[in-house]
Protein backbone atom coordinates (compact mmCIF):
# COMPACT_ATOMS: atom_id res chain seq x y z
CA UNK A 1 -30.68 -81.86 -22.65
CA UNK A 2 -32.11 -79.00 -20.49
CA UNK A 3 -32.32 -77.26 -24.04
CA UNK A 4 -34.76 -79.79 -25.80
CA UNK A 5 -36.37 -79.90 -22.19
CA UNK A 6 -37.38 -76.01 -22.38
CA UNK A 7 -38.51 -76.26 -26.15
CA UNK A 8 -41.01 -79.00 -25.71
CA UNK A 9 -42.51 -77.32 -22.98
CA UNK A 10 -42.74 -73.80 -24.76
CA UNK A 11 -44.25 -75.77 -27.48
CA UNK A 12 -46.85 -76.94 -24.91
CA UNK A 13 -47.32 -73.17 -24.15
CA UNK A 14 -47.81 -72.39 -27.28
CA UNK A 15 -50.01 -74.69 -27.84
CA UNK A 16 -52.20 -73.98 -24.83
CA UNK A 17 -52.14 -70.44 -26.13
CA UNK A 18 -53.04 -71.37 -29.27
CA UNK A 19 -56.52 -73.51 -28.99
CA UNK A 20 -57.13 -71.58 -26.08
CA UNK A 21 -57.55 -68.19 -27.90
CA UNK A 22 -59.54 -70.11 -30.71
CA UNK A 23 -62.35 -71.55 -28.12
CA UNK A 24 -62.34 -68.15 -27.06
CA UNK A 25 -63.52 -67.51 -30.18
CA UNK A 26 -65.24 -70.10 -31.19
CA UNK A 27 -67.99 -69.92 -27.66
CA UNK A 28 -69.43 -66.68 -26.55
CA UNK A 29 -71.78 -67.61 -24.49
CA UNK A 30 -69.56 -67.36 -21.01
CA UNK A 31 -70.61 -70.81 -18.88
CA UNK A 32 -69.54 -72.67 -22.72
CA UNK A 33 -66.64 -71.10 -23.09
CA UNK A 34 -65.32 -71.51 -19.71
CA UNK A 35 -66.11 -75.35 -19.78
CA UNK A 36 -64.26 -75.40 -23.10
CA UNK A 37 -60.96 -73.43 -21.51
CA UNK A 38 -60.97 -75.90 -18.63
CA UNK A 39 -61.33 -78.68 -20.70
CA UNK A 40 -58.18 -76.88 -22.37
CA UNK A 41 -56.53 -76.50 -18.87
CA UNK A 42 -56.84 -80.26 -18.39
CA UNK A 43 -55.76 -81.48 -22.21
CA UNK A 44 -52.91 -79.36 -21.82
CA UNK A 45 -51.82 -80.20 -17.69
CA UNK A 46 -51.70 -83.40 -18.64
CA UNK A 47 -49.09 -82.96 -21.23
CA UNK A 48 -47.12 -80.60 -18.85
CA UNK A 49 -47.23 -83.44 -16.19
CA UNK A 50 -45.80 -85.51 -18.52
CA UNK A 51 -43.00 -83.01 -19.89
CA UNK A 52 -42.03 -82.02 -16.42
CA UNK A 53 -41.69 -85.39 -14.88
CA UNK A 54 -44.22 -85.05 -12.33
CA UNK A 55 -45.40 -88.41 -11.81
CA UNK A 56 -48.72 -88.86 -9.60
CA UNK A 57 -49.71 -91.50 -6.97
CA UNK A 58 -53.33 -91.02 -6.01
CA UNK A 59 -55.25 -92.19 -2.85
CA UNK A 60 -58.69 -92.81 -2.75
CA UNK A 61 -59.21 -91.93 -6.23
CA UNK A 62 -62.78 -93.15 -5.57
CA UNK A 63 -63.58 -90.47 -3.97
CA UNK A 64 -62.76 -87.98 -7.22
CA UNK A 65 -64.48 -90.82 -9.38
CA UNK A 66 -67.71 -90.58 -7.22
CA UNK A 67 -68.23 -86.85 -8.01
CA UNK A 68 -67.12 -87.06 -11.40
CA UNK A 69 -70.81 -85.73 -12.58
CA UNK A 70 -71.33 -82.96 -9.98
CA UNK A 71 -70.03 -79.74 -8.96
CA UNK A 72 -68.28 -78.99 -5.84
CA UNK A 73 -65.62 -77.04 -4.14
CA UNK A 74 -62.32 -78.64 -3.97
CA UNK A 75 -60.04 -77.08 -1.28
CA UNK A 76 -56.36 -77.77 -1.61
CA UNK A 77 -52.88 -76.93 0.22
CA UNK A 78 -50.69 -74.75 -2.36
CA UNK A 79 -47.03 -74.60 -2.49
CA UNK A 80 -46.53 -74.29 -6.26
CA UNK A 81 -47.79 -73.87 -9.40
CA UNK A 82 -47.14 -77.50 -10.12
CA UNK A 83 -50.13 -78.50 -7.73
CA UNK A 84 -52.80 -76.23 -10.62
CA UNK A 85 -50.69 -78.93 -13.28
CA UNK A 86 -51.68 -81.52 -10.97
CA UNK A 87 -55.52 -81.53 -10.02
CA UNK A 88 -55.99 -80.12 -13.45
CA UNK A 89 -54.91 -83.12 -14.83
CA UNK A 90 -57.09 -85.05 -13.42
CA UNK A 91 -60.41 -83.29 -13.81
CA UNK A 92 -61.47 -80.31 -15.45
CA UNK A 93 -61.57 -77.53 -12.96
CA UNK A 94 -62.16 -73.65 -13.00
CA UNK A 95 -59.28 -72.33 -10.21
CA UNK A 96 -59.78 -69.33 -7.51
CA UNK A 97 -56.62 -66.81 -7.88
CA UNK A 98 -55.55 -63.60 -7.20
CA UNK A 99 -55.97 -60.55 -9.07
CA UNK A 100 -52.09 -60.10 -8.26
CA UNK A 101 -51.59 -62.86 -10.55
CA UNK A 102 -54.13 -62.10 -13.29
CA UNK A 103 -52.44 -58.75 -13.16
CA UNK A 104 -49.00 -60.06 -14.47
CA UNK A 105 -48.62 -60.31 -18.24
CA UNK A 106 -47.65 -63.69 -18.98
CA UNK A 107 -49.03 -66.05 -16.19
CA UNK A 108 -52.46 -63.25 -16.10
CA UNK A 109 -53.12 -64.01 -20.31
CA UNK A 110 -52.62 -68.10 -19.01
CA UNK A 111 -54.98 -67.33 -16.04
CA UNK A 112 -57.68 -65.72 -18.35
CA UNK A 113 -57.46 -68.32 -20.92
CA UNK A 114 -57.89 -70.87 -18.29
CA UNK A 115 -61.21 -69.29 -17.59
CA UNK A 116 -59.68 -68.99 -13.92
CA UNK A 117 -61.56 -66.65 -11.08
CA UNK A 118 -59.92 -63.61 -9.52
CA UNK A 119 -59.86 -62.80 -5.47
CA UNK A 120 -58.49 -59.36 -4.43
CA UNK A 121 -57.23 -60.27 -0.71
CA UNK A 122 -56.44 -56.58 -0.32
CA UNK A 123 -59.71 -55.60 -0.62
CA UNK A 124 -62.13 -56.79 1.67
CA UNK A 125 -64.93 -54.49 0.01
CA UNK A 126 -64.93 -56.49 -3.08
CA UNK A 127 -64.83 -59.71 -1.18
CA UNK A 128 -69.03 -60.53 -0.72
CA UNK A 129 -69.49 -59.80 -4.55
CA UNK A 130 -66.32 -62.29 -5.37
CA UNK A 131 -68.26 -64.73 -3.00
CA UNK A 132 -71.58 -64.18 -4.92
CA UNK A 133 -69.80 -64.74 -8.45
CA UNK A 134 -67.39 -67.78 -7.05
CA UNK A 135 -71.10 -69.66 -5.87
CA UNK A 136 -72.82 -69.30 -9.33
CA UNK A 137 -70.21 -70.43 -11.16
CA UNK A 138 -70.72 -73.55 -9.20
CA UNK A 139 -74.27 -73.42 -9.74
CA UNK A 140 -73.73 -73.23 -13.51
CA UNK A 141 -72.27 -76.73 -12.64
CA UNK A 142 -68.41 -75.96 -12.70
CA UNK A 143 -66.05 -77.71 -10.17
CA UNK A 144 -63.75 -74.53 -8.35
CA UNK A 145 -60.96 -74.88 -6.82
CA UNK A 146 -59.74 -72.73 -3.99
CA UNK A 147 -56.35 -72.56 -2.28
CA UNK A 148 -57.24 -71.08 1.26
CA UNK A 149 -53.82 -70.48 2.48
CA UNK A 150 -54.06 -67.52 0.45
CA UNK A 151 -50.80 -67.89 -0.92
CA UNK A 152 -48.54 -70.65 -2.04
CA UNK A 153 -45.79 -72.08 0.87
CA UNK A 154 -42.73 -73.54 0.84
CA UNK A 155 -44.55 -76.88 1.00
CA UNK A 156 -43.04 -77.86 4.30
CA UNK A 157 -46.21 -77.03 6.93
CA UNK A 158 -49.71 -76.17 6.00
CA UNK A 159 -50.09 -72.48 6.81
CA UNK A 160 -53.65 -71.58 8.50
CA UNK A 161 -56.95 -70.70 6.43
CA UNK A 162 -58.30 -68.10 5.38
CA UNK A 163 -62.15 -68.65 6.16
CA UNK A 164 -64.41 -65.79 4.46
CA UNK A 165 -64.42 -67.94 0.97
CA UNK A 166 -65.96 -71.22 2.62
CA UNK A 167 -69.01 -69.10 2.92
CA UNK A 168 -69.33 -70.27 -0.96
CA UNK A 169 -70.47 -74.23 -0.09
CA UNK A 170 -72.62 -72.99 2.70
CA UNK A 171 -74.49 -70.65 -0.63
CA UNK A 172 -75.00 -73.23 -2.66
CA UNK A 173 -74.49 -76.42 -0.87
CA UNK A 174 -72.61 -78.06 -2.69
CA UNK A 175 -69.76 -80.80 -1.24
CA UNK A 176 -66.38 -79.95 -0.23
CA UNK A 177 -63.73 -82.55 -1.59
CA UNK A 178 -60.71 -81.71 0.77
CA UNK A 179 -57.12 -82.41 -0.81
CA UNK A 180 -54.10 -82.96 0.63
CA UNK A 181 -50.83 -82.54 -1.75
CA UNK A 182 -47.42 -83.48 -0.95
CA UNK A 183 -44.27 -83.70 -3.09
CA UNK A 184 -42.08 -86.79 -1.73
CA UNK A 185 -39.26 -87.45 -4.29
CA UNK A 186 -36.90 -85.61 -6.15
CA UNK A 187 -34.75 -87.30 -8.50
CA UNK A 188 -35.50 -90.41 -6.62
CA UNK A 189 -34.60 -88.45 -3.07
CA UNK A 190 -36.95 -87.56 -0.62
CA UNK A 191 -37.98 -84.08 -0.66
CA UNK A 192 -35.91 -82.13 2.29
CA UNK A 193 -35.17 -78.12 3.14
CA UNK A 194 -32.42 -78.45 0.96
CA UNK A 195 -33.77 -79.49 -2.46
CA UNK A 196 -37.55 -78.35 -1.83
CA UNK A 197 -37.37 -75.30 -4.06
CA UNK A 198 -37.11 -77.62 -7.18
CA UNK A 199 -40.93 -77.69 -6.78
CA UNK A 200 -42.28 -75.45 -4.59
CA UNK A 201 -43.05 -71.80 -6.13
CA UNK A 202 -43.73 -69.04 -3.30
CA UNK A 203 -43.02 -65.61 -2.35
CA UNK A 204 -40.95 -63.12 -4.37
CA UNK A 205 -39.93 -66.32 -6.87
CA UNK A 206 -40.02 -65.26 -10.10
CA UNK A 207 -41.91 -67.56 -12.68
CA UNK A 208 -39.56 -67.46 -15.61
CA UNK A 209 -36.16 -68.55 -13.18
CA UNK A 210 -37.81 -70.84 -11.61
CA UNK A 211 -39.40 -72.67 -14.78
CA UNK A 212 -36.23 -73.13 -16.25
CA UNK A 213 -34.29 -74.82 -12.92
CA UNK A 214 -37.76 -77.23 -13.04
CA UNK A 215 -36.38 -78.61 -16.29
CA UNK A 216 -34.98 -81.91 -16.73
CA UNK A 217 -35.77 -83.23 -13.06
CA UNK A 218 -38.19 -85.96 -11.69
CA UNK A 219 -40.93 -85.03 -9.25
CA UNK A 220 -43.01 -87.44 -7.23
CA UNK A 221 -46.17 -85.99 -5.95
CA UNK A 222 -48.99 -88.17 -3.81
CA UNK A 223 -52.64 -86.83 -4.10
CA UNK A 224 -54.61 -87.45 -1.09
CA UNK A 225 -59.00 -87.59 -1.51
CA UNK A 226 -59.63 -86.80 1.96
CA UNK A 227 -63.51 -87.23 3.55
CA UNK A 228 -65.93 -85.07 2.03
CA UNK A 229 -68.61 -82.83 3.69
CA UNK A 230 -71.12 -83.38 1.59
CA UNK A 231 -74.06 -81.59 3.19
CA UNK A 232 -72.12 -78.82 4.31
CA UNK A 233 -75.45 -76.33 4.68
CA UNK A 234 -76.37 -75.92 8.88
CA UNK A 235 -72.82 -75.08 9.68
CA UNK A 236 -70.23 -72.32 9.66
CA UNK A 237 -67.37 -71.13 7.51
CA UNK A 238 -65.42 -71.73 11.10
CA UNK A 239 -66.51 -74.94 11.39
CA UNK A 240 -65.81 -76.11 7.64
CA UNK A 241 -62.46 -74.54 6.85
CA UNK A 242 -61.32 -76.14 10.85
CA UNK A 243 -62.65 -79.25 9.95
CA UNK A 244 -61.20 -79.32 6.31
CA UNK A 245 -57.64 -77.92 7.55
CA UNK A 246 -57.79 -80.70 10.23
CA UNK A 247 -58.12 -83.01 7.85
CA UNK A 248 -55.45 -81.82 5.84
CA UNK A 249 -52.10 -81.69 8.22
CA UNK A 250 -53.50 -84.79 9.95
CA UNK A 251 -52.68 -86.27 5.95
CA UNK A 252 -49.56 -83.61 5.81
CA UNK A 253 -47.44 -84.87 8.71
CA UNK A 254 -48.92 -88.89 8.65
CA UNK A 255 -45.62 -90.73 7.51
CA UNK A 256 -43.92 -87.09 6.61
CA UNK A 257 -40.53 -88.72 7.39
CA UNK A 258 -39.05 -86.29 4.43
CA UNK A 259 -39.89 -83.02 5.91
């Protein structure tokens, strides 16, 4: 079972591979292309959602629906690679990473073709021209996603922000759409120190291990739309990412019976 399991989903890769090289192709004007890769990102999450077992239960989806037609920044808590399969699969978003990961040869060529940004967090010097590029690409009218742990977790606590990248809102003014994620079931069993690992993808993991023990398991996930700030422009990056990571563990530990 675990066989047919890891075929269909290197199928998937292929596939995402595949039509992702040929709207490289296909668009070279840079703001087209990168719409068409993340409408590729989102075609394809979708499937892996599916393949994986990861099975979604969304609050406040009215919130998403209401911004449906504008850009914005959507800031999210990150404990695996599972939460980019996720919110991609529900919208078609361009995702902040690091340059650590674009640097690695298999998950950097799925990182490119995903049109996805690159942060060095080693080197501050670089970090008001990656704040400058990260704003126009939401000017160009592109939905970005940042993970301001600056890392994924174990998923059991939200770690504290790094604040320096919610200077891109206050550039452009566009809304922050604040989401919280949390994995509650695994094969039907709530989601404890024990079995957490299943899911959650962080520190010296390696990808290829930990994709294969993923295989042939259920995952329940719930997908919180927290308040927006949608006139984020008078205030600080302080102010924002406090408010925003607020909002977030007061989501994280409501009802969090299974951590």
């Amino acid at each position: 079972m675990k066989l047919i399991f890891l075929l269909r989903n290197l199928w998937l890769v292929a596939d995402f591979f595949f039509k992702a090289w040929l709207l490289s192709l296909i668009h070279r004007d840079s703001i087209k292309r990168r719409r068409a890769l993340a409408r590729n990102v989102s075609r394809s999450a979708k499937k892996f959602c599916n393949s994986l077992n990861i099975s979604l239960s969304l609050k406040h989806p009215d919130i998403l629906k209401e911004y449906r037609d504008r850009p914005y920044l959507l800031v999210a808590n990150h404990s695996s690679y599972a939460d980019v399969l996720a919110l991609a699969s529900l919208e078609e978003l361009v995702f902040i990473t690091s340059v650590e990961m674009g640097n690695n040869p298999f998950l950097g060529a799925i990182t490119r073709l995903g049109g996805c940004l690159y942060t060095n967090r080693k080197n501050p010097m670089s970090l008001k021209d990656e704040i400058a590029r990260f704003s126009s690409t939401i000017s160009e009218g592109f939905k970005v996603v940042l993970f301001p742990e600056g890392t994924s977790t174990n998923g059991s606590r939200i770690k504290d922000f790094r604040r320096s990248l919610f200077q891109i809102p206050l550039n452009v003014n566009c809304p922050i759409l604040p989401v919280c994620i949390k994995y509650t079931k695994i094969d039907g069993k709530p989601v404890t120190d024990s079995n957490r690992d299943l899911i959650a993808w962080y520190g010296d993991m390696t990808f290829a291990p930990h994709f294969l023990k993923l295989q042939n398991h259920f995952f329940e996930a719930e997908i919180t739309f927290l308040d927006p700030i949608v006139q984020p422009a008078g205030k600080t990056r302080t102010e924002l990412s406090d408010r925003v990571l607020q909002q977030m563990r007061n989501c994280f530990s409501a009802n969090n019976d299974f951590i």
